[in-house]
C-alpha atoms as a PDB file:
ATOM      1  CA  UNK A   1       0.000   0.000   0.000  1.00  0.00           C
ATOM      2  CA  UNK A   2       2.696   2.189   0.659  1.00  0.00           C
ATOM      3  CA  UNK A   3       4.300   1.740  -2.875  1.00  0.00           C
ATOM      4  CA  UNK A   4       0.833   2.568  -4.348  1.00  0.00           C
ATOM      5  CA  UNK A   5       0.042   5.963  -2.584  1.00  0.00           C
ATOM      6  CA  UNK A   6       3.766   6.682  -3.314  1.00  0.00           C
ATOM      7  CA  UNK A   7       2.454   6.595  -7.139  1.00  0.00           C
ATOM      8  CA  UNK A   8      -0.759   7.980  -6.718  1.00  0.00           C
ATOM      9  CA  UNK A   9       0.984  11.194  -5.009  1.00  0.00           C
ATOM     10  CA  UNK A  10       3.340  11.183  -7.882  1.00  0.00           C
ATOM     11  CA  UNK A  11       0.806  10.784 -10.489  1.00  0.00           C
ATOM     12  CA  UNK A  12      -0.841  14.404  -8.775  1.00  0.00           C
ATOM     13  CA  UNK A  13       1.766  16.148  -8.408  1.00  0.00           C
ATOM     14  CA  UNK A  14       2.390  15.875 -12.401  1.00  0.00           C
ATOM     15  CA  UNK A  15      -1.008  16.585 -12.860  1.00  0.00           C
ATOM     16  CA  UNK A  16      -0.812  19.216 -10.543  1.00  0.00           C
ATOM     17  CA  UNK A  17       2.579  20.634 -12.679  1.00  0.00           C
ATOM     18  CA  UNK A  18       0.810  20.077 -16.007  1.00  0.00           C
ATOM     19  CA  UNK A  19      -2.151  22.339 -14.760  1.00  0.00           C
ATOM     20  CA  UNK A  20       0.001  25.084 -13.482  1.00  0.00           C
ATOM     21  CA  UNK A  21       2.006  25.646 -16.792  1.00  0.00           C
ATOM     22  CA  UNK A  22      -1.255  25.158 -18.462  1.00  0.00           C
ATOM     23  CA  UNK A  23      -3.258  28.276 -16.762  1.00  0.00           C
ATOM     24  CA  UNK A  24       0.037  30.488 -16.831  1.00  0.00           C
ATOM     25  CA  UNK A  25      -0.059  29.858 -20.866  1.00  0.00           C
ATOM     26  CA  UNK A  26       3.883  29.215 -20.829  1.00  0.00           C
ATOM     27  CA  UNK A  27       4.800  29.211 -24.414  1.00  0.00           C
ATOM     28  CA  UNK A  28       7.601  26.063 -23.708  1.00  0.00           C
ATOM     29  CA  UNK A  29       5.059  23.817 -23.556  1.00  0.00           C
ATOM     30  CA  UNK A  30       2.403  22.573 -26.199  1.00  0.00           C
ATOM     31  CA  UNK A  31      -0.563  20.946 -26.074  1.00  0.00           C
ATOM     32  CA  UNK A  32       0.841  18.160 -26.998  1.00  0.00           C
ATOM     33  CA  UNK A  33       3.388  18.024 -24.702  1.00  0.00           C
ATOM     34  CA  UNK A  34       0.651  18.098 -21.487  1.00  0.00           C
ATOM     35  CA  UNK A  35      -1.528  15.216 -23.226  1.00  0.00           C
ATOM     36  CA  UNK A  36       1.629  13.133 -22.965  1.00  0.00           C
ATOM     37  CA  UNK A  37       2.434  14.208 -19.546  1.00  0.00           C
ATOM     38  CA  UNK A  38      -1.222  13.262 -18.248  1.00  0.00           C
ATOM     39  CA  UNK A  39      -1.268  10.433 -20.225  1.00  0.00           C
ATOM     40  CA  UNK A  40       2.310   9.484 -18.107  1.00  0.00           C
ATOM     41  CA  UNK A  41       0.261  10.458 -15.019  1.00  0.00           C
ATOM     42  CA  UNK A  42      -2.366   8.045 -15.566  1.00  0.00           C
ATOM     43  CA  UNK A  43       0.201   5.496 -16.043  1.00  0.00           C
ATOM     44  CA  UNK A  44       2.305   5.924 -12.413  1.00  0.00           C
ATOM     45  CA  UNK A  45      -1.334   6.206 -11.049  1.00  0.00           C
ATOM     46  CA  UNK A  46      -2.631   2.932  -9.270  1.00  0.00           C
ATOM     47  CA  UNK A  47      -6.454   4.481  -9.396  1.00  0.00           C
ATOM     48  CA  UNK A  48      -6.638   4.004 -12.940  1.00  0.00           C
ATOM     49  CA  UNK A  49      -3.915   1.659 -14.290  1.00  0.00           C
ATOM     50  CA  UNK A  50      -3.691   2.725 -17.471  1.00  0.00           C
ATOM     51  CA  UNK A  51      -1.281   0.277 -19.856  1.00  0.00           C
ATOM     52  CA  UNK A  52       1.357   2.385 -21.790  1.00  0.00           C
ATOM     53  CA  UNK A  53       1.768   1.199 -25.260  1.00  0.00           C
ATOM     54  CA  UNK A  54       5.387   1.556 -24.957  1.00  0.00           C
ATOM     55  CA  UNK A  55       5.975   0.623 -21.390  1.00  0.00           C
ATOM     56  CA  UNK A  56       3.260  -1.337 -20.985  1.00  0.00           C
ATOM     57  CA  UNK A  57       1.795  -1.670 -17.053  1.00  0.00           C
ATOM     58  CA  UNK A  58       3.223  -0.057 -14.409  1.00  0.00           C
ATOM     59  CA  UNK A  59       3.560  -2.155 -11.365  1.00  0.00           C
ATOM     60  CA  UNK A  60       2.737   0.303  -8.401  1.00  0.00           C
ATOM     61  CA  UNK A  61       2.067  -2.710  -5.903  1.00  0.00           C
ATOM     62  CA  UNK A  62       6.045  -3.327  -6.181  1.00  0.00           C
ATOM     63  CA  UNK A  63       9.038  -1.578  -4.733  1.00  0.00           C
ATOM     64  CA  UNK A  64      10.494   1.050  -6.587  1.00  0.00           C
ATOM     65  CA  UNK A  65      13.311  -1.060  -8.123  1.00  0.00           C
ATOM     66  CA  UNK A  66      10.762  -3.226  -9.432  1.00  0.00           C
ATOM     67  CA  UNK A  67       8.131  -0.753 -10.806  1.00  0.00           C
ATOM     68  CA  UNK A  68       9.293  -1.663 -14.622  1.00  0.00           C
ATOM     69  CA  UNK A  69       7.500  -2.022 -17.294  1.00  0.00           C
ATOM     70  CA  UNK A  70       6.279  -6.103 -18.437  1.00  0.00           C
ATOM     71  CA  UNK A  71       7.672  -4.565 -21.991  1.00  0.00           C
ATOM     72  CA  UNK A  72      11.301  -4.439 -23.215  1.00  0.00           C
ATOM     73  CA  UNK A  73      12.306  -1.243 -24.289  1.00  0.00           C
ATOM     74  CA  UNK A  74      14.412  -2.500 -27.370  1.00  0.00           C
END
């Protein structure tokens, strides 16, 4: 449980970051940029367990070592 709400809080706080650069309109980041990052979000998040179609599922339940995706990279 403790790995999990460690990812959930993450998972916020990038939401919460995404928001922020959002309302002040910075001009660094696109649109597309902030889909990706919530998109990344939902991933870490163990609320919704969203499966990455490059990293495929994130295993919050694990310790942080072992939070890697099923998928090989390469």
């Amino acid at each position: 449980m403790v790995n999990e709400t460690s990812d959930y809080e993450l998972a916020n706080k990038i939401r919460k970051y995404v928001e922020k650069v959002e309302s002040d309109n910075y001009k660094v980041k696109s649109k597309k940029w902030a889909k990706w990052a919530i998109e990344k979000a939902d991933w870490i998040d163990p609320t919704i367990l969203k499966k990455d179609f490059r990293l495929g599922k994130r295993k919050s339940w694990c310790s942080p070592n072992k939070k890697y995706p099923e998928k090989e990279f390469f």
